[in-house]
PDB file of N, CA and C in Angstrom:
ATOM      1  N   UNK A   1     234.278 141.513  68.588  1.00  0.00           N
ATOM      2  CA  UNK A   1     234.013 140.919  67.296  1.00  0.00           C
ATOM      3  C   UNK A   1     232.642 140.229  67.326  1.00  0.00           C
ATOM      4  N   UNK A   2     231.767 140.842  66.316  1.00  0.00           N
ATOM      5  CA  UNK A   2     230.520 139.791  66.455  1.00  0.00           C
ATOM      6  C   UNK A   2     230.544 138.313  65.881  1.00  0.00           C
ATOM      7  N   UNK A   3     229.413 137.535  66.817  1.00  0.00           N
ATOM      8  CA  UNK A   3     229.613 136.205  66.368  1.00  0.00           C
ATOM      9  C   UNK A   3     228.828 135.921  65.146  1.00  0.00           C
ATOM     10  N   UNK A   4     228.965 134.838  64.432  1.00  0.00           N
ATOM     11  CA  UNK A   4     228.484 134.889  63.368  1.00  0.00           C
ATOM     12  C   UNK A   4     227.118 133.998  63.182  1.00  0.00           C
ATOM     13  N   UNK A   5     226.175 134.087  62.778  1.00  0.00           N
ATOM     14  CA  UNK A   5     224.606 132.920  63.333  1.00  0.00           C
ATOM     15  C   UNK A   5     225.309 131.824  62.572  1.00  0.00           C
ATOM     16  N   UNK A   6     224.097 130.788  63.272  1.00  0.00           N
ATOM     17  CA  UNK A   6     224.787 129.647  62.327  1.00  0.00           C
ATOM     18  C   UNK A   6     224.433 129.002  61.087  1.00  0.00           C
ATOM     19  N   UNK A   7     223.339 129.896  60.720  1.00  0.00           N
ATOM     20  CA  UNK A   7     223.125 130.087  58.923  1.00  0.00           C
ATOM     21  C   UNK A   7     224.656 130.735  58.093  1.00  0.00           C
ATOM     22  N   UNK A   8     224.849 131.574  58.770  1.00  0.00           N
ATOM     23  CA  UNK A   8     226.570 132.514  58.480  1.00  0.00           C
ATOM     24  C   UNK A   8     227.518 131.273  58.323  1.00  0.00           C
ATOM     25  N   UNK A   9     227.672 130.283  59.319  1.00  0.00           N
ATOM     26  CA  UNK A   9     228.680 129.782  59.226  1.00  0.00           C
ATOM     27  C   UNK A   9     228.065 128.811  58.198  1.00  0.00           C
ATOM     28  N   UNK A  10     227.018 128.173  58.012  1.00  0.00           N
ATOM     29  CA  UNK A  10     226.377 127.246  57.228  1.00  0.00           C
ATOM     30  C   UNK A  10     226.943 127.832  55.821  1.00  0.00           C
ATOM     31  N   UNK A  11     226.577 129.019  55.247  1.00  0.00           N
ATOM     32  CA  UNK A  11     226.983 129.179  53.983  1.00  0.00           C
ATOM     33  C   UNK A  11     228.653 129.575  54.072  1.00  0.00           C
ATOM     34  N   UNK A  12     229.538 129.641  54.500  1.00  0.00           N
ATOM     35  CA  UNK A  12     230.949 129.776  54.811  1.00  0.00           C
ATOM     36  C   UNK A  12     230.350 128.549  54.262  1.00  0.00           C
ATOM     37  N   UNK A  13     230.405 127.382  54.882  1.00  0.00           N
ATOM     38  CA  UNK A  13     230.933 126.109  54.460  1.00  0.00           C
ATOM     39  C   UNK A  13     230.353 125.827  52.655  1.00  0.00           C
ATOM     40  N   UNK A  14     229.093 126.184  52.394  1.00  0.00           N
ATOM     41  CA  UNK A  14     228.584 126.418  51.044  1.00  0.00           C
ATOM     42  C   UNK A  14     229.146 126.921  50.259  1.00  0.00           C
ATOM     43  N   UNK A  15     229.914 127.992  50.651  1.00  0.00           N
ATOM     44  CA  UNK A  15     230.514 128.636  49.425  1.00  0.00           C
ATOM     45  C   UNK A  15     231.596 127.998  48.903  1.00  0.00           C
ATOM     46  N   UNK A  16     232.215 127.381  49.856  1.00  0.00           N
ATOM     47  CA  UNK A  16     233.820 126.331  49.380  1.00  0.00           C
ATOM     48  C   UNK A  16     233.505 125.331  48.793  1.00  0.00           C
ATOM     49  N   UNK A  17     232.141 124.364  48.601  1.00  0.00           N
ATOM     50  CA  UNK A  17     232.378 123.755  47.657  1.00  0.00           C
ATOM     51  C   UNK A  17     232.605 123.957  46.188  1.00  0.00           C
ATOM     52  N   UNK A  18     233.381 123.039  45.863  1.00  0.00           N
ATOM     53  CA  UNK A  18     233.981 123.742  44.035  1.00  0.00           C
ATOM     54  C   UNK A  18     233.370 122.681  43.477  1.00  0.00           C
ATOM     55  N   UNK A  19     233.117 123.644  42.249  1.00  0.00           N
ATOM     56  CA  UNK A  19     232.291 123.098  40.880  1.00  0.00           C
ATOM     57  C   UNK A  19     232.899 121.641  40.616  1.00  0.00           C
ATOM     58  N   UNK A  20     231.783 121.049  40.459  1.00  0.00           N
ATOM     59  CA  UNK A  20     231.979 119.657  40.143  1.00  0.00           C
ATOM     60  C   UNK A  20     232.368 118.568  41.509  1.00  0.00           C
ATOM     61  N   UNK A  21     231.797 119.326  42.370  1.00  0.00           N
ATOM     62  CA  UNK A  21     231.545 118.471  43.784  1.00  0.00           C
ATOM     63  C   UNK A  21     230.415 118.472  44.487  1.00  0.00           C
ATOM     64  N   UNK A  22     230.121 117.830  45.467  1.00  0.00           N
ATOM     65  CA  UNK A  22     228.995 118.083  46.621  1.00  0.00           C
ATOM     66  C   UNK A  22     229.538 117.504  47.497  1.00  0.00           C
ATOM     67  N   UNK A  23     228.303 117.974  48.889  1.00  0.00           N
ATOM     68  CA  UNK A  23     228.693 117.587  50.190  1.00  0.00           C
ATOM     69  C   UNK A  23     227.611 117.605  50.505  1.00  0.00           C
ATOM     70  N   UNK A  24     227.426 116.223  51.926  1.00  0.00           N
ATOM     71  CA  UNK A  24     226.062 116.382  52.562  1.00  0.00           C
ATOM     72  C   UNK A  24     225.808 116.960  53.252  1.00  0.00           C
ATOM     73  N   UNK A  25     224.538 117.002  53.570  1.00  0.00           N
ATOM     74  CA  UNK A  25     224.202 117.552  54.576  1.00  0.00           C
ATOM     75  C   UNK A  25     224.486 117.739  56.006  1.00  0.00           C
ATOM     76  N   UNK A  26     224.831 116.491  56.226  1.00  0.00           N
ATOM     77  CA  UNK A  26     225.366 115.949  57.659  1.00  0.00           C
ATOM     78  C   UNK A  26     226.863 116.690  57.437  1.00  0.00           C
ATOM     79  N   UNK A  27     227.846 116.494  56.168  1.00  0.00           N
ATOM     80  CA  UNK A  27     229.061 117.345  55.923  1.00  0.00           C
ATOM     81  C   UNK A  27     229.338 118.134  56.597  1.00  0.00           C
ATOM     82  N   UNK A  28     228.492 119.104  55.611  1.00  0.00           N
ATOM     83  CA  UNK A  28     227.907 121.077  55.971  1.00  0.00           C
ATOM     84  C   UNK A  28     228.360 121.210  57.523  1.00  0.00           C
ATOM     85  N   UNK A  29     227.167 120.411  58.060  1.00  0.00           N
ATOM     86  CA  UNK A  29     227.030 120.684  59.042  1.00  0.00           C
ATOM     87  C   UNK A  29     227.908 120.751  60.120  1.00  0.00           C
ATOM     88  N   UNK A  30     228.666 119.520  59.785  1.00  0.00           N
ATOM     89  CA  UNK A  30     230.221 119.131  60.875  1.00  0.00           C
ATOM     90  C   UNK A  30     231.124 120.240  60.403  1.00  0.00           C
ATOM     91  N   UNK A  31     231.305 120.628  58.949  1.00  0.00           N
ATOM     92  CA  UNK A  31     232.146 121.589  59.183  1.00  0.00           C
ATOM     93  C   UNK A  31     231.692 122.763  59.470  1.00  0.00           C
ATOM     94  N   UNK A  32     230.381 123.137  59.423  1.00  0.00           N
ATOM     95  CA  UNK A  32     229.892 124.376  60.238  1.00  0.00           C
ATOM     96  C   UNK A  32     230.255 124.227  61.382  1.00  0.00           C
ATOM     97  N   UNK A  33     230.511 123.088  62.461  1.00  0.00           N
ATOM     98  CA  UNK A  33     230.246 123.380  63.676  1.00  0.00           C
ATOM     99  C   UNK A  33     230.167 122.360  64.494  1.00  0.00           C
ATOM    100  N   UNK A  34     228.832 121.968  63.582  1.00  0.00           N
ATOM    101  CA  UNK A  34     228.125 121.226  64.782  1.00  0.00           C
ATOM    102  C   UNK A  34     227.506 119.610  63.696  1.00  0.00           C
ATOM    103  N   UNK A  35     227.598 118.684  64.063  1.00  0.00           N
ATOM    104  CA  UNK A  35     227.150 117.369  63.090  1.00  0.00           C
ATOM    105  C   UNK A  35     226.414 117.473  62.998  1.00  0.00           C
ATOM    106  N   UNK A  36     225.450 117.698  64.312  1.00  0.00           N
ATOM    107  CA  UNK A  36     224.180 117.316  64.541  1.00  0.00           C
ATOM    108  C   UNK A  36     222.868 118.955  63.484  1.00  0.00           C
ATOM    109  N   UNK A  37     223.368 119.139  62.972  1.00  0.00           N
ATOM    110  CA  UNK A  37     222.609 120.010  62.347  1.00  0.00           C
ATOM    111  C   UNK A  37     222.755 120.414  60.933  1.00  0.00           C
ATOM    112  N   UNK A  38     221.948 118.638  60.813  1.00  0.00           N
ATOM    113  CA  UNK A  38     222.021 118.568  59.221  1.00  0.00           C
ATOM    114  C   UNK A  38     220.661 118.999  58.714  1.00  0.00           C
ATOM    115  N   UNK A  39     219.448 118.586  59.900  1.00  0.00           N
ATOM    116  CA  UNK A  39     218.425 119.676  59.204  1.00  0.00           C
ATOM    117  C   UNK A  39     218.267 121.158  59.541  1.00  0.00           C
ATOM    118  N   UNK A  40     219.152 121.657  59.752  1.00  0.00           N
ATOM    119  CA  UNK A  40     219.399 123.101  59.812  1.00  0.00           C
ATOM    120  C   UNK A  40     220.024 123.238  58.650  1.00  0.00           C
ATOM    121  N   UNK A  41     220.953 122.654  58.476  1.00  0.00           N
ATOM    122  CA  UNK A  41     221.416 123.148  56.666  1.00  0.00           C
ATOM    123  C   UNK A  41     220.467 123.249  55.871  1.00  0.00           C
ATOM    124  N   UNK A  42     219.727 122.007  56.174  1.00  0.00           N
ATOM    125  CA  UNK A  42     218.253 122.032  54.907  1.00  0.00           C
ATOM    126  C   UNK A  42     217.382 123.613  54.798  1.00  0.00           C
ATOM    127  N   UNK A  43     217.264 124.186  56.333  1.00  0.00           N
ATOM    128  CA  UNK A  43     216.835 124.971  56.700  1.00  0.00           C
ATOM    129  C   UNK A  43     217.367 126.263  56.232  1.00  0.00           C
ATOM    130  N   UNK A  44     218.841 126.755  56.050  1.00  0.00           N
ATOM    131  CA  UNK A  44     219.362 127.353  55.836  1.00  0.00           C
ATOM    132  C   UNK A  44     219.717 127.646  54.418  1.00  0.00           C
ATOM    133  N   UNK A  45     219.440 126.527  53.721  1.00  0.00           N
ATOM    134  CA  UNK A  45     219.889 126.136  52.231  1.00  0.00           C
ATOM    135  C   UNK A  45     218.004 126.832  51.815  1.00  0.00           C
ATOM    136  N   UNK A  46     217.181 126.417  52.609  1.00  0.00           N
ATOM    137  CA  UNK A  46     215.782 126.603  51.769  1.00  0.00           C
ATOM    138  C   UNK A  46     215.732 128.306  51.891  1.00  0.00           C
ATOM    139  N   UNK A  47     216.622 129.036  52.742  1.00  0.00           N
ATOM    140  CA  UNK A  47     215.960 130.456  52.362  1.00  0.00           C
ATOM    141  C   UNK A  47     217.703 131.481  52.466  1.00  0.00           C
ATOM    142  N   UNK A  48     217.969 130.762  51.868  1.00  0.00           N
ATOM    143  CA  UNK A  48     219.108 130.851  50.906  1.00  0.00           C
ATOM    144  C   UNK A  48     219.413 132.385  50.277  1.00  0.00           C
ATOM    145  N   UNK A  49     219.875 133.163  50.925  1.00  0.00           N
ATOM    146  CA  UNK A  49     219.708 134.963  50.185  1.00  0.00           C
ATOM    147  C   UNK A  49     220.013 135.064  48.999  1.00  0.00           C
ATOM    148  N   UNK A  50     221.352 134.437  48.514  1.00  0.00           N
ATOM    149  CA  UNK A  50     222.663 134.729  47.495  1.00  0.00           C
ATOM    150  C   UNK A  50     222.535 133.111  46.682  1.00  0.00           C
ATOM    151  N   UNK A  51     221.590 132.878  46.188  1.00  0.00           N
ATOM    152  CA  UNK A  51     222.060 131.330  45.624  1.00  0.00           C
ATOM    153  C   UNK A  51     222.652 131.597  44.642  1.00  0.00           C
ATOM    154  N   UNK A  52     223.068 132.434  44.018  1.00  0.00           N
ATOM    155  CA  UNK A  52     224.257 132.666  42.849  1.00  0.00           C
ATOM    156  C   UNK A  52     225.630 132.791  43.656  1.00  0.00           C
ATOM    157  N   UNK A  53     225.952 133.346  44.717  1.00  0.00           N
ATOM    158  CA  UNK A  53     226.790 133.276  45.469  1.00  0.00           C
ATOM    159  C   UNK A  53     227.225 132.179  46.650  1.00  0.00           C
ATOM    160  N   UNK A  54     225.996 131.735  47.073  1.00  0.00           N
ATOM    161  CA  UNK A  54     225.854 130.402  47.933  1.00  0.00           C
ATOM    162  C   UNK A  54     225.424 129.195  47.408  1.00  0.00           C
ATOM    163  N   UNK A  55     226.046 128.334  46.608  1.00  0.00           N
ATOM    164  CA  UNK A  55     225.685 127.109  45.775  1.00  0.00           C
ATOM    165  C   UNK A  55     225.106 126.000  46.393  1.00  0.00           C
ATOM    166  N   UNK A  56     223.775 126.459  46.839  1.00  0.00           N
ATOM    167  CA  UNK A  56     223.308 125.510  47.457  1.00  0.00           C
ATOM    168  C   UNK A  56     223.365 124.575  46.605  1.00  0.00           C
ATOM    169  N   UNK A  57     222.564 124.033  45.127  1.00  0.00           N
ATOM    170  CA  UNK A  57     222.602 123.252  44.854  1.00  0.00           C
ATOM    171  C   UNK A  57     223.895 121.816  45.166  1.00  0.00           C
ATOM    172  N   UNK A  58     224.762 122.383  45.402  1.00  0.00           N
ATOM    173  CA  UNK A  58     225.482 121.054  45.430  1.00  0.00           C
ATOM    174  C   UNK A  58     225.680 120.722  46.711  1.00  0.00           C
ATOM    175  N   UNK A  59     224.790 120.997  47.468  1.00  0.00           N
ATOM    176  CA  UNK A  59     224.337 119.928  48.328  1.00  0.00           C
ATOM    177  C   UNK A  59     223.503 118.671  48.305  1.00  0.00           C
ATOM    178  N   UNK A  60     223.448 117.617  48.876  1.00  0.00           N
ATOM    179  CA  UNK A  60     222.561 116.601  48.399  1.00  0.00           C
ATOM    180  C   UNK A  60     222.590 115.774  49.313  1.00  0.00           C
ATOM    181  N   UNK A  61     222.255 114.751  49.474  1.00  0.00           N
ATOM    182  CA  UNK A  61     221.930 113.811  50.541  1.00  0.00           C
ATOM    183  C   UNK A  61     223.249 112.670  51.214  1.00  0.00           C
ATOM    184  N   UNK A  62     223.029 111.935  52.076  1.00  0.00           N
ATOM    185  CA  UNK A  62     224.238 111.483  52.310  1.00  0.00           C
ATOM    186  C   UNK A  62     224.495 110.267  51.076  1.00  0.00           C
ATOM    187  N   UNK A  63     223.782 109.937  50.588  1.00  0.00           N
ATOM    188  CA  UNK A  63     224.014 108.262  49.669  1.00  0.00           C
ATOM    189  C   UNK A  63     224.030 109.561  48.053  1.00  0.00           C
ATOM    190  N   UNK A  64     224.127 110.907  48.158  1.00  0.00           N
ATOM    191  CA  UNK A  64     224.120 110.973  46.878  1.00  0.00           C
ATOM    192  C   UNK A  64     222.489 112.235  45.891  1.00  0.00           C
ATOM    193  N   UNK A  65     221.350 112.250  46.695  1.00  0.00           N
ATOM    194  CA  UNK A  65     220.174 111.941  45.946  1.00  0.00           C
ATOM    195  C   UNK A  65     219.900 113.363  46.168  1.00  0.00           C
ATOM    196  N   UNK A  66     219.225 114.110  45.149  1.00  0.00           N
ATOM    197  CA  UNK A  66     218.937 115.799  45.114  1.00  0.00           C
ATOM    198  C   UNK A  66     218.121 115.961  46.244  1.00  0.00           C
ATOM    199  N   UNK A  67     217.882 116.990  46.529  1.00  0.00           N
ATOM    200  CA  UNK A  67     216.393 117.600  47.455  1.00  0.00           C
ATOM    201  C   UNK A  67     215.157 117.619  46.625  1.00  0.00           C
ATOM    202  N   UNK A  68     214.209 117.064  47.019  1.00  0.00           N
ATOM    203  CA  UNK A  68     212.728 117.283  46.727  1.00  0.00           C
ATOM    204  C   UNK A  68     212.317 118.514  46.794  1.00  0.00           C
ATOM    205  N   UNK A  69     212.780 119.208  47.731  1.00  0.00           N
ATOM    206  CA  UNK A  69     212.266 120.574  48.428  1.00  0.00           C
ATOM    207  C   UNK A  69     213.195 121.560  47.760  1.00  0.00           C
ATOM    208  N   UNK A  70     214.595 121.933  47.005  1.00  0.00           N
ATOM    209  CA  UNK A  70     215.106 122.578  46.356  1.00  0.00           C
ATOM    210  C   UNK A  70     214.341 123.725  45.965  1.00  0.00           C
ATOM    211  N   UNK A  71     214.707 124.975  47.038  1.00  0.00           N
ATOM    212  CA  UNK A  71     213.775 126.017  46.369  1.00  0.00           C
ATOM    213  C   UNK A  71     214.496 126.630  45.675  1.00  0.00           C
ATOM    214  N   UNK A  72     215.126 126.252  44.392  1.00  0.00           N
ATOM    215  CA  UNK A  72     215.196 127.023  43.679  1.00  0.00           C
ATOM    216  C   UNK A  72     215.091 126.644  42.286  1.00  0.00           C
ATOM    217  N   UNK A  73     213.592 125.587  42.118  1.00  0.00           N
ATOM    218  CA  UNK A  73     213.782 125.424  40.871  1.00  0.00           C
ATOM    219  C   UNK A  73     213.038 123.848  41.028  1.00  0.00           C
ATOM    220  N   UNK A  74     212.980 123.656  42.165  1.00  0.00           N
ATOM    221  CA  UNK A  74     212.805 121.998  42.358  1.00  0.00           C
ATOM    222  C   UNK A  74     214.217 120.714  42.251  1.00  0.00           C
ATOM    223  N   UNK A  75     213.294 119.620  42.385  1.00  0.00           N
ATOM    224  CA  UNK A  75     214.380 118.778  42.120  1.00  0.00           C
ATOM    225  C   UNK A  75     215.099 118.281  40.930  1.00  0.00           C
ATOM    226  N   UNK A  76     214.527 118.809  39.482  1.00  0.00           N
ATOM    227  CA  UNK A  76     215.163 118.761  38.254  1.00  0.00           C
ATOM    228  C   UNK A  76     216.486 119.634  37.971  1.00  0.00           C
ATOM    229  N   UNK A  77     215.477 120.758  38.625  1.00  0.00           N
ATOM    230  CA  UNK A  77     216.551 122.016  38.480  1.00  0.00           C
ATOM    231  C   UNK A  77     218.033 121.612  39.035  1.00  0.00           C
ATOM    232  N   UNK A  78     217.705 121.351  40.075  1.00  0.00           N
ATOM    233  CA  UNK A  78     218.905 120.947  41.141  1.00  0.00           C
ATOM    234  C   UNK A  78     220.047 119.821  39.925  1.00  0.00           C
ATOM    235  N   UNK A  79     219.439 119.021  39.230  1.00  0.00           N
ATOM    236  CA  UNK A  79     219.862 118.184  39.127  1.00  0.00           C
ATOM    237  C   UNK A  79     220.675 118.526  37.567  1.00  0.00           C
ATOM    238  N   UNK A  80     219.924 119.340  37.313  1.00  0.00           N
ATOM    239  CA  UNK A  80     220.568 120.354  35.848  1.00  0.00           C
ATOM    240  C   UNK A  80     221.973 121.129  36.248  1.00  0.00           C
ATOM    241  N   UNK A  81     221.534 121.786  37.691  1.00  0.00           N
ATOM    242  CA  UNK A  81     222.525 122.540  37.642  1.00  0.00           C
ATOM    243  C   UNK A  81     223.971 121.631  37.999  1.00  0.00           C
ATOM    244  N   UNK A  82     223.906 120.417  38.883  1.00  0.00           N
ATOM    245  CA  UNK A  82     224.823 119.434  39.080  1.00  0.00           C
ATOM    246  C   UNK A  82     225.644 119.014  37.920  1.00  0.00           C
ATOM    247  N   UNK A  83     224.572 118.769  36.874  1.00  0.00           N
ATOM    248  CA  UNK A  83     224.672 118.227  35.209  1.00  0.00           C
ATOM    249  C   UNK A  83     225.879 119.193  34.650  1.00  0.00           C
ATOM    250  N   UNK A  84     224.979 120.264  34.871  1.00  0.00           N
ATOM    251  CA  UNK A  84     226.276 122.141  34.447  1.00  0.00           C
ATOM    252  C   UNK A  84     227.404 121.774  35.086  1.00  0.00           C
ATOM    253  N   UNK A  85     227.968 121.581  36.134  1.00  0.00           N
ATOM    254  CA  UNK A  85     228.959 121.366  36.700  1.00  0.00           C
ATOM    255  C   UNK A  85     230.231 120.271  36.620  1.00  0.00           C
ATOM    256  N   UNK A  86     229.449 119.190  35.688  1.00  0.00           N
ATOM    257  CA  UNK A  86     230.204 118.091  35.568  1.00  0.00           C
ATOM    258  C   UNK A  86     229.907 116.751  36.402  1.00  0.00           C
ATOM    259  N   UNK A  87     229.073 116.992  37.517  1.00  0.00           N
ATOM    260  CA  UNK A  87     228.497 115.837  38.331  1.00  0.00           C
ATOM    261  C   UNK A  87     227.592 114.835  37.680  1.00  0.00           C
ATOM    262  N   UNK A  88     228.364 113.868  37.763  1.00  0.00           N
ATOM    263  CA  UNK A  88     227.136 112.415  37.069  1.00  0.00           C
ATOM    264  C   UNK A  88     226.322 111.467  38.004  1.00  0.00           C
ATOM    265  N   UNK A  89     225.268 111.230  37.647  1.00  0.00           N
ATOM    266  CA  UNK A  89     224.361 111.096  38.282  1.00  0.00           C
ATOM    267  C   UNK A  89     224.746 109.302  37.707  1.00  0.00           C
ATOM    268  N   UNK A  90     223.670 108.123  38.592  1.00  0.00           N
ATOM    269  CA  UNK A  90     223.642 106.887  38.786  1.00  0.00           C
ATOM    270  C   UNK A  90     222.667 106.489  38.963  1.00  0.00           C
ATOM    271  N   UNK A  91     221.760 105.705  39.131  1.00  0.00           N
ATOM    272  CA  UNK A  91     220.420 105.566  39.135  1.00  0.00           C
ATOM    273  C   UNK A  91     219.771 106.834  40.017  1.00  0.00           C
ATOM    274  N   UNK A  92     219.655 107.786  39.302  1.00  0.00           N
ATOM    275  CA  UNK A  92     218.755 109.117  40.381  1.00  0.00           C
ATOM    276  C   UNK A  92     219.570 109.630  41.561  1.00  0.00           C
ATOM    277  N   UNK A  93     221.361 109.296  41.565  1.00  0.00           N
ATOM    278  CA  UNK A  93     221.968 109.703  42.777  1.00  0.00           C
ATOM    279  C   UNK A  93     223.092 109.967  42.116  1.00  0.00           C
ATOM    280  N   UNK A  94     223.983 110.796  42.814  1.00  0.00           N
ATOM    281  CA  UNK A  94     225.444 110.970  42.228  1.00  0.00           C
ATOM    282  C   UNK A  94     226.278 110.049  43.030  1.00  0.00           C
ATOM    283  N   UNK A  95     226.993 109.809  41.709  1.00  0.00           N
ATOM    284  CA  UNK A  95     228.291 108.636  42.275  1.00  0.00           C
ATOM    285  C   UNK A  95     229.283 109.647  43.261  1.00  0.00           C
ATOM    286  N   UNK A  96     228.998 109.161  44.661  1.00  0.00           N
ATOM    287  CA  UNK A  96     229.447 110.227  45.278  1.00  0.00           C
ATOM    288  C   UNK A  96     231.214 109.614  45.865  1.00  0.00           C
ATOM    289  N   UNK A  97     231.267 108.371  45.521  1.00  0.00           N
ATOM    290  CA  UNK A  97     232.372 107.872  45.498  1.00  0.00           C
ATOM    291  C   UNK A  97     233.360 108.774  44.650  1.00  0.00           C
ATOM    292  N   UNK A  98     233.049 109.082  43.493  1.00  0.00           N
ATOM    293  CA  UNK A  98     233.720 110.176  42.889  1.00  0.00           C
ATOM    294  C   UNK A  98     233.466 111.494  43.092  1.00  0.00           C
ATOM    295  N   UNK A  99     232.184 111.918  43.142  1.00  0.00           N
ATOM    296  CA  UNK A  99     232.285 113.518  43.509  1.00  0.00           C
ATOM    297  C   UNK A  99     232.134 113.867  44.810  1.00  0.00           C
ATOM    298  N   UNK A 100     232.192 113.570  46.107  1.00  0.00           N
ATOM    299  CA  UNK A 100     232.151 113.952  47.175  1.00  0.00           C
ATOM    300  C   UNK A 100     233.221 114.976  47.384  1.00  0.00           C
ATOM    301  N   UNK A 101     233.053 116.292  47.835  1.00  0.00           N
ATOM    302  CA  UNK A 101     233.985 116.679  48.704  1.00  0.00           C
ATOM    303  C   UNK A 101     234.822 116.776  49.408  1.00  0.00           C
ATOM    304  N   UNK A 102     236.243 116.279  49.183  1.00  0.00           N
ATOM    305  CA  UNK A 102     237.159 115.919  50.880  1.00  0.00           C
ATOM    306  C   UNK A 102     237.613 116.991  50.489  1.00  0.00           C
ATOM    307  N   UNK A 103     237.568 118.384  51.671  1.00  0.00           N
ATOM    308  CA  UNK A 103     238.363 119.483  51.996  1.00  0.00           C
ATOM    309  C   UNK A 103     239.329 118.835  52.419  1.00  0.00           C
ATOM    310  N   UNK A 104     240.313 119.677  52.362  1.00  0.00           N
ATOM    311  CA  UNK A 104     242.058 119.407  52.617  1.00  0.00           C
ATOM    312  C   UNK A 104     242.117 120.380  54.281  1.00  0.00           C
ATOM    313  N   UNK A 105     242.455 119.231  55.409  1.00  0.00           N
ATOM    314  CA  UNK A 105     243.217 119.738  56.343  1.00  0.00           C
ATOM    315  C   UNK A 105     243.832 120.772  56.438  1.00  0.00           C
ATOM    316  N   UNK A 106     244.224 121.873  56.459  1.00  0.00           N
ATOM    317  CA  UNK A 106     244.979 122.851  57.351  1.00  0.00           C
ATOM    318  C   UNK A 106     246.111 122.113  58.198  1.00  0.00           C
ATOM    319  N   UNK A 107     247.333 122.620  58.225  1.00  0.00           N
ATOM    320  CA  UNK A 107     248.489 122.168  58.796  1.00  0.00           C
ATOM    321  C   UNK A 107     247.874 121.774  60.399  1.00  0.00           C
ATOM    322  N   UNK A 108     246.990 122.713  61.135  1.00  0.00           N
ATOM    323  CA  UNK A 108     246.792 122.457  62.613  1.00  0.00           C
ATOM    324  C   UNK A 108     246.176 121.682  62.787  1.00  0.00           C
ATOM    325  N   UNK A 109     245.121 120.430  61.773  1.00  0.00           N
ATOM    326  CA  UNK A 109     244.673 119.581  61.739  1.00  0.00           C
ATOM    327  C   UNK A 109     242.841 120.170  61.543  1.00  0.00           C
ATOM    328  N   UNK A 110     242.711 120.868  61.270  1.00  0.00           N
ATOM    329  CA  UNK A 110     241.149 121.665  61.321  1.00  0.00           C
ATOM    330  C   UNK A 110     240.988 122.143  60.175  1.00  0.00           C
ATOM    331  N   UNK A 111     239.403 122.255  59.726  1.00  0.00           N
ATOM    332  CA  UNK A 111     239.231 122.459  57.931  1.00  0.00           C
ATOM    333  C   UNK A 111     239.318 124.122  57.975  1.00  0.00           C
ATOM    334  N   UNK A 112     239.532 124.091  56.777  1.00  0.00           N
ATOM    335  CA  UNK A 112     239.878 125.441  56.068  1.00  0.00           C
ATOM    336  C   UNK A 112     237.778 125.953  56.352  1.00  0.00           C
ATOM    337  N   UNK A 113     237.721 126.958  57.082  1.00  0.00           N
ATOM    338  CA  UNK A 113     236.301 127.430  56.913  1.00  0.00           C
ATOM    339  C   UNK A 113     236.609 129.214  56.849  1.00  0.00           C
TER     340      UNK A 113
END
């Protein structure tokens, strides 16, 4: 069975977020794998094949705050498409108290990827 790179597993974890959520970067990353490769998501998110299929946008920072670097549109864009989704923004950040991501456990104690 081939292994999968870890851009592969990076968007596995991208694709499960559902509309009207985000997750950080640091997130992504732990459930890709590995914690420590939250600027590899950035990395992985900037050359992004499928962004209609891989939602990068709703990724965002850990306190909440879009990407500057968002290639797909910039940081407005990003923040439109959040808007599309139902995500509300707070002074320039999303109240991530409410929209954060908590994936649901799996019975064996490990996230659904």
């Amino acid at each position: 069975m081939e292994r999968k790179s870890t851009f592969d597993l990076i968007y596995d974890v991208v694709r499960q977020i559902p509309r009207g959520k985000v997750a950080s970067y640091g997130q992504v990353a732990a459930l890709a794998g590995n914690a420590h490769w939250a600027r590899v998501v950035g990395y992985a998110l900037h050359v992004n094949p499928d962004p209609d299929g891989i939602p990068c946008y709703r990724v965002v920072t850990k306190d909440g705050r879009p990407s500057s670097a968002f290639a797909f549109g910039g940081e407005n864009r990003q923040v439109e498409l959040l808007l599309a989704d139902g995500v509300r923004f707070e002074d320039g950040h999303v109240v991530m108290e409410e929209f954060a991501w908590q994936p649901l456990p799996p019975d064996d104690g490990g996230y659904y990827l």
